[in-house]
N, C-alpha and C. Protein backbone atom coordinates (compact mmCIF):
# COMPACT_ATOMS: atom_id res chain seq x y z
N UNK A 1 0.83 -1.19 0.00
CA UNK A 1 0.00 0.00 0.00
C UNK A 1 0.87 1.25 0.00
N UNK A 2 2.12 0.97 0.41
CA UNK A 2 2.82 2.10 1.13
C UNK A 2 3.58 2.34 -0.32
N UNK A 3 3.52 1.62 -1.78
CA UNK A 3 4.19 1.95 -3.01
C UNK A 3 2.85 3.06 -3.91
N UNK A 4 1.41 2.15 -3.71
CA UNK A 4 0.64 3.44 -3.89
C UNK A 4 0.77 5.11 -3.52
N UNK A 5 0.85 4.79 -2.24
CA UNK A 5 0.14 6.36 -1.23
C UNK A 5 1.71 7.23 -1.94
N UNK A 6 2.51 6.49 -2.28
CA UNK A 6 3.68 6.89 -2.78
C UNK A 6 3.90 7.80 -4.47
N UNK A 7 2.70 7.48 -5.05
CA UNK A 7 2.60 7.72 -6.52
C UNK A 7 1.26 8.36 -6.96
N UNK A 8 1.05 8.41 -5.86
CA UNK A 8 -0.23 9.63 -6.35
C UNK A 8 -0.20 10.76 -5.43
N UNK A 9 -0.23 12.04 -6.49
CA UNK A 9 0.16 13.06 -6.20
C UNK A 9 -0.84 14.25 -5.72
N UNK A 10 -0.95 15.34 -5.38
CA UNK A 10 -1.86 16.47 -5.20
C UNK A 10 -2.69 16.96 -6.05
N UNK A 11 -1.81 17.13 -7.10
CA UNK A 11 -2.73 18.05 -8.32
C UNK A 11 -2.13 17.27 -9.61
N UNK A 12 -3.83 17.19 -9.88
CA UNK A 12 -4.40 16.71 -11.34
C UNK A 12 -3.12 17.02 -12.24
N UNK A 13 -2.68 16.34 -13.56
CA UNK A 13 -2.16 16.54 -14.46
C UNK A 13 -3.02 18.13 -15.62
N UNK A 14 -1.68 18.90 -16.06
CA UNK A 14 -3.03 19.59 -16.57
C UNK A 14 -3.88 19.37 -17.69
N UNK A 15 -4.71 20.21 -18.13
CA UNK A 15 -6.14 19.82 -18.73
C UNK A 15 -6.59 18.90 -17.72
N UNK A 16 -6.32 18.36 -16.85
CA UNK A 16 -6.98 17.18 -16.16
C UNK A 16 -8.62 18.23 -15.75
N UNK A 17 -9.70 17.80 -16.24
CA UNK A 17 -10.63 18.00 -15.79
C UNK A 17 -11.64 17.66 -14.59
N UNK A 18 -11.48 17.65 -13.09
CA UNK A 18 -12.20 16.63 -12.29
C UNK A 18 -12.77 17.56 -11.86
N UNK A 19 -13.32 19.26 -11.87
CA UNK A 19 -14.23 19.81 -11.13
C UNK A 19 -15.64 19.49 -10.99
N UNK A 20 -16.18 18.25 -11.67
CA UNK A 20 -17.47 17.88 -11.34
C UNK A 20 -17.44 16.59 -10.34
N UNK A 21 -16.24 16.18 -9.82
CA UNK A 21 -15.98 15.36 -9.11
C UNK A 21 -15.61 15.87 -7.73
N UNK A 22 -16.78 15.41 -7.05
CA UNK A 22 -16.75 15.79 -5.24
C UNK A 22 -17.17 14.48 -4.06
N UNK A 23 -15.82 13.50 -4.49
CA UNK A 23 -15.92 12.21 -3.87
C UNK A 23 -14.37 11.97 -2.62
N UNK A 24 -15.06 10.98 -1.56
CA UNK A 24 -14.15 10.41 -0.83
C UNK A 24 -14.58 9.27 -1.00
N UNK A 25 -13.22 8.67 -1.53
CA UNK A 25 -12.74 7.47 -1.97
C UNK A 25 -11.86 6.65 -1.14
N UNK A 26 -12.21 5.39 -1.03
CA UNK A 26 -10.97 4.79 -0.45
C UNK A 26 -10.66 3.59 -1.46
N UNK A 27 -9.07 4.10 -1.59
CA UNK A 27 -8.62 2.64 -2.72
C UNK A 27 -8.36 1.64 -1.52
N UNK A 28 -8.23 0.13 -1.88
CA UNK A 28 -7.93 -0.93 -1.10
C UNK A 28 -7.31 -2.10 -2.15
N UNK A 29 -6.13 -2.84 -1.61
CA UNK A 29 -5.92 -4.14 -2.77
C UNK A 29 -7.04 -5.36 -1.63
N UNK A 30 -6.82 -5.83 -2.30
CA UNK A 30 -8.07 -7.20 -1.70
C UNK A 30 -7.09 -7.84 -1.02
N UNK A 31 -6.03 -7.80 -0.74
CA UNK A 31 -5.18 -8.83 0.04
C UNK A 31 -4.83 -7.99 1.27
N UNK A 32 -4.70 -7.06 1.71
CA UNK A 32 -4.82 -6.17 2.73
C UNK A 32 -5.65 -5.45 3.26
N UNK A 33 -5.83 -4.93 4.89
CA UNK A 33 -6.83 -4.51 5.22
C UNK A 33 -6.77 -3.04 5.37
N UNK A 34 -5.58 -2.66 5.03
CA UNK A 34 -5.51 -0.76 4.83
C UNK A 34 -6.41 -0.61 3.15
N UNK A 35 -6.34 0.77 3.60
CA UNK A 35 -6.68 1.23 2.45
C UNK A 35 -6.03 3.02 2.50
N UNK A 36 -6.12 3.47 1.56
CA UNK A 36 -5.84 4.86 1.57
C UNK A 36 -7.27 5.70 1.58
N UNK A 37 -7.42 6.89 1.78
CA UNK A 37 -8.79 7.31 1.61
C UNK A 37 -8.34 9.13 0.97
N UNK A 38 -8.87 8.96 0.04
CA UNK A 38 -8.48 10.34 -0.88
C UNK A 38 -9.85 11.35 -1.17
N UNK A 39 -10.03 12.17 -0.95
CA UNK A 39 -10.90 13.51 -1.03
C UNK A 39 -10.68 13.94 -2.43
N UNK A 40 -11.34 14.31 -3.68
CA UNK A 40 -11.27 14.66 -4.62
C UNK A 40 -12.14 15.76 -4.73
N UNK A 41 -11.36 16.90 -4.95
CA UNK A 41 -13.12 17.75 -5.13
C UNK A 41 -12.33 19.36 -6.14
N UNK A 42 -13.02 20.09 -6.71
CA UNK A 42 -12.05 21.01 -7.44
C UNK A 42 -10.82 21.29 -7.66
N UNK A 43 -10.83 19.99 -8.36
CA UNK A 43 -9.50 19.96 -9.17
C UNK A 43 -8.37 20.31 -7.88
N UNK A 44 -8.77 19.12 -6.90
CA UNK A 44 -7.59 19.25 -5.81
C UNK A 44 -7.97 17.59 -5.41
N UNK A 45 -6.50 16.78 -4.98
CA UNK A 45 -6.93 15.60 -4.73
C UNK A 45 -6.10 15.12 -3.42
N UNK A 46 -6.49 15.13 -2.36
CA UNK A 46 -6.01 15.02 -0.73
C UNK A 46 -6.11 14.05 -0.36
N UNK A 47 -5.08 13.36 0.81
CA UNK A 47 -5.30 12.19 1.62
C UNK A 47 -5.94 12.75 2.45
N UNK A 48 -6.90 11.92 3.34
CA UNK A 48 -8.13 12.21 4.38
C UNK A 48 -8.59 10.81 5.50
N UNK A 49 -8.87 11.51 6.29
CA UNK A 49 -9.31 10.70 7.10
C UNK A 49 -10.60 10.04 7.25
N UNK A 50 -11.65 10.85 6.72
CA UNK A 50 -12.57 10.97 6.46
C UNK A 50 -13.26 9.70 5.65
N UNK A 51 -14.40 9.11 6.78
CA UNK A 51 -15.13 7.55 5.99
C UNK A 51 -15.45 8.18 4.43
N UNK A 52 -15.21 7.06 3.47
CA UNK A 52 -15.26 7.06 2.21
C UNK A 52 -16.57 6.88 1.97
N UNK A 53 -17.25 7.42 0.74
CA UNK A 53 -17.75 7.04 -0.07
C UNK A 53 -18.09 5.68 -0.15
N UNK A 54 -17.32 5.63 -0.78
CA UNK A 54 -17.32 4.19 -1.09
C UNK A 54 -15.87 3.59 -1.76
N UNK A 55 -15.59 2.25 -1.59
CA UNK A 55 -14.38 1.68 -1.68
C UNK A 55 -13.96 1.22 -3.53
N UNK A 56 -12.67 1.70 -4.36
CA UNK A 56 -12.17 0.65 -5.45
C UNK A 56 -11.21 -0.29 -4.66
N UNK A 57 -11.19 -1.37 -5.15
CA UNK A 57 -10.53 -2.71 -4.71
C UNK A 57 -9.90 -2.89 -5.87
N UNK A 58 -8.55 -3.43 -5.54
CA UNK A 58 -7.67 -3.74 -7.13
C UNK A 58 -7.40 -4.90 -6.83
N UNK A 59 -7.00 -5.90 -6.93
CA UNK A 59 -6.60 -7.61 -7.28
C UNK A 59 -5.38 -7.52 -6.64
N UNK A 60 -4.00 -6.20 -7.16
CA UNK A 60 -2.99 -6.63 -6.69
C UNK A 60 -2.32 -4.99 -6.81
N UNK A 61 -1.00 -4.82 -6.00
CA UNK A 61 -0.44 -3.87 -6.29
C UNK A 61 -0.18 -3.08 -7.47
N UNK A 62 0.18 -4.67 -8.13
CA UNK A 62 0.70 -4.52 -9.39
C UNK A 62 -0.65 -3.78 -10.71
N UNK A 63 -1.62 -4.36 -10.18
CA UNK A 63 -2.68 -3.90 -10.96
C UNK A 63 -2.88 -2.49 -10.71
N UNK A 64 -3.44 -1.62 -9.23
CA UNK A 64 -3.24 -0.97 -8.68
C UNK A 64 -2.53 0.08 -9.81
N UNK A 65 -0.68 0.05 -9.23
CA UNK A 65 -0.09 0.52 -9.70
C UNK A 65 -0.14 0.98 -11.34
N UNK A 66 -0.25 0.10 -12.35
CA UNK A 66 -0.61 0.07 -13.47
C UNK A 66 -2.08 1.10 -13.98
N UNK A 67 -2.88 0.77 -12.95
CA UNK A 67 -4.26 1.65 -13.41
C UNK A 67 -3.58 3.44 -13.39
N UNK A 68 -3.16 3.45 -11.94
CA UNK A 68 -2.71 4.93 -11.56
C UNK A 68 -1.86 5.28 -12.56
N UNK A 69 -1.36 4.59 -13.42
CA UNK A 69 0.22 5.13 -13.71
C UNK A 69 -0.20 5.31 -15.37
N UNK A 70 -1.52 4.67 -15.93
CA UNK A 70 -2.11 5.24 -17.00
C UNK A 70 -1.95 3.52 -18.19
N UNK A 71 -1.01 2.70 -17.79
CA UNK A 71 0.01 1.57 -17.96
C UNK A 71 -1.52 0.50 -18.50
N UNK A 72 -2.75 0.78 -17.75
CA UNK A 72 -3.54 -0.66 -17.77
C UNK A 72 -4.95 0.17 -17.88
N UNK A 73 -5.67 -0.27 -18.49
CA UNK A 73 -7.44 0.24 -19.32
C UNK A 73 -8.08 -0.18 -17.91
N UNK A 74 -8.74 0.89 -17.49
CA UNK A 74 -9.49 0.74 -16.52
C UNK A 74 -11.15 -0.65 -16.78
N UNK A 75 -11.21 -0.42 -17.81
CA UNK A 75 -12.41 -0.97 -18.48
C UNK A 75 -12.21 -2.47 -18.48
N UNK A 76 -10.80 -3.03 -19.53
CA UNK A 76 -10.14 -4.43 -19.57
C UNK A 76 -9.71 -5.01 -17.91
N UNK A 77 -9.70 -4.40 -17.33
CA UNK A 77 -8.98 -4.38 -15.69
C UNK A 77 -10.59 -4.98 -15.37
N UNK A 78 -11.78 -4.68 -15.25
CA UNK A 78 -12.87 -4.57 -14.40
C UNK A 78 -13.39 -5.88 -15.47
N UNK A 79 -13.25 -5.45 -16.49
CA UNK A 79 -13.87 -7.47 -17.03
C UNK A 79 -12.97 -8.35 -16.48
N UNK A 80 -12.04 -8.16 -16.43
CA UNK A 80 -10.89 -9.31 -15.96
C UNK A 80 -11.46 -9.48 -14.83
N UNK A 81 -11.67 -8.47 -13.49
CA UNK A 81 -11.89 -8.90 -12.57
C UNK A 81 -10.73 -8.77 -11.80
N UNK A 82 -10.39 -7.90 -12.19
CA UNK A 82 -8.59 -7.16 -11.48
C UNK A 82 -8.93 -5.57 -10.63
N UNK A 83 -10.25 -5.20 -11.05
CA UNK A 83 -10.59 -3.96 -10.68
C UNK A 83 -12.50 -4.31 -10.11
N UNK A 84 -12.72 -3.71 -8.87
CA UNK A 84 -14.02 -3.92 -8.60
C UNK A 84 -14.27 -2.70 -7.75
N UNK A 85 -15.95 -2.14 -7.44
CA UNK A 85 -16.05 -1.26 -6.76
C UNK A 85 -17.53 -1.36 -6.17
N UNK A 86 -17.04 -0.80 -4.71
CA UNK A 86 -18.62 -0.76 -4.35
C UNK A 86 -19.36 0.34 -4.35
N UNK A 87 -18.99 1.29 -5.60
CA UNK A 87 -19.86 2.42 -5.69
C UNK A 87 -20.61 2.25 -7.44
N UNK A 88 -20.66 3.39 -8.16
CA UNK A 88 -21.14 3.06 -9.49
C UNK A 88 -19.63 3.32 -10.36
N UNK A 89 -19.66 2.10 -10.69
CA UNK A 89 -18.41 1.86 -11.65
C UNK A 89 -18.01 3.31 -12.61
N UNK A 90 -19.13 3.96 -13.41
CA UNK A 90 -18.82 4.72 -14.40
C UNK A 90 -18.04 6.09 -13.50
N UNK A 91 -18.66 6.21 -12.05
CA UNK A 91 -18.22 7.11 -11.57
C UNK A 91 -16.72 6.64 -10.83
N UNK A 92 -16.41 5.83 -10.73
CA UNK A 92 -15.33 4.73 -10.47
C UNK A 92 -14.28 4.99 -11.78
N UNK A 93 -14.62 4.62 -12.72
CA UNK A 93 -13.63 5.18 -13.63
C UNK A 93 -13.02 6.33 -13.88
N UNK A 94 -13.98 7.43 -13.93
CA UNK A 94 -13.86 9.24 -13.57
C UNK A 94 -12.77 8.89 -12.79
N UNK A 95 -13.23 8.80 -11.18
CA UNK A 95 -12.14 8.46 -10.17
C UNK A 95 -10.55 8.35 -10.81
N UNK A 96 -10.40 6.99 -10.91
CA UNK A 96 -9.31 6.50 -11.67
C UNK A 96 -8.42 7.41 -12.76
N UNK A 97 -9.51 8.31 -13.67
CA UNK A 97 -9.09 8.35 -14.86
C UNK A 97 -8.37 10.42 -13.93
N UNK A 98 -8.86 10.86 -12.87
CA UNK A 98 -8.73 12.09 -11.96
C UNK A 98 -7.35 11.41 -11.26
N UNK A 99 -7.47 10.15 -11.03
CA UNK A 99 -5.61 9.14 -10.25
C UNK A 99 -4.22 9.15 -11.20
N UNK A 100 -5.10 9.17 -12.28
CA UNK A 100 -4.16 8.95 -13.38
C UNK A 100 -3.52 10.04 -13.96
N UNK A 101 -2.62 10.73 -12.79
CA UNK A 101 -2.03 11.55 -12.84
C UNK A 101 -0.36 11.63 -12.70
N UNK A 102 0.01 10.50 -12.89
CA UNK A 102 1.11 9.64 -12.45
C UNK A 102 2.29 9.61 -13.73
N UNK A 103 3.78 9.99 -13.64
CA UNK A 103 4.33 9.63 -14.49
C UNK A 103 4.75 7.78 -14.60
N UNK A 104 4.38 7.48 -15.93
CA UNK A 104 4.52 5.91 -15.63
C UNK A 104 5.41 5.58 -15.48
């Protein structure tokens, strides 16, 4: 977890568009019981303490890592069954695609 919280950064890449996005999120891999919990809201993206929303779950670090880093299709990830969420997926991707701010 501690290679995630490591690679995602404060502010959006630019053009990054997320001002219609006003979510607390908590990412989690399924093999551990941390999770990170991130605040997204005008085009500002914070670690928080604050109960989530609702949770994305990734399969593995490695997957994880790959989504954030732009490396792996959020879409091919979630048929596989490498990516799951207990909120509404489409807004789950937004999420992801607001993470994917990462040099790969």
């Amino acid at each position: 977890m501690h290679r995630l919280k490591a690679h995602i950064t404060d502010a959006p890449k630019p053009g990054m568009e997320i001002q219609n996005l006003d979510v607390c999120v908590a990412l989690c891999l399924e093999s551990e019981s941390e999770s990170i919990v991130l605040r997204i809201q005008a085009n500002q993206i914070d670690f928080c303490e604050n109960d989530p929303d609702w949770t994305i779950y990734f399969a593995s670090e490695m997957t994880a890592l790959a989504l954030l880093s732009g490396q792996a299709n959020p879409i091919e990830q979630f048929m596989a069954g490498e990516l799951r969420s207990s909120g509404y997926i489409v807004t789950t991707f937004r999420v992801l695609q607001a993470l994917t701010v990462l040099d790969p």
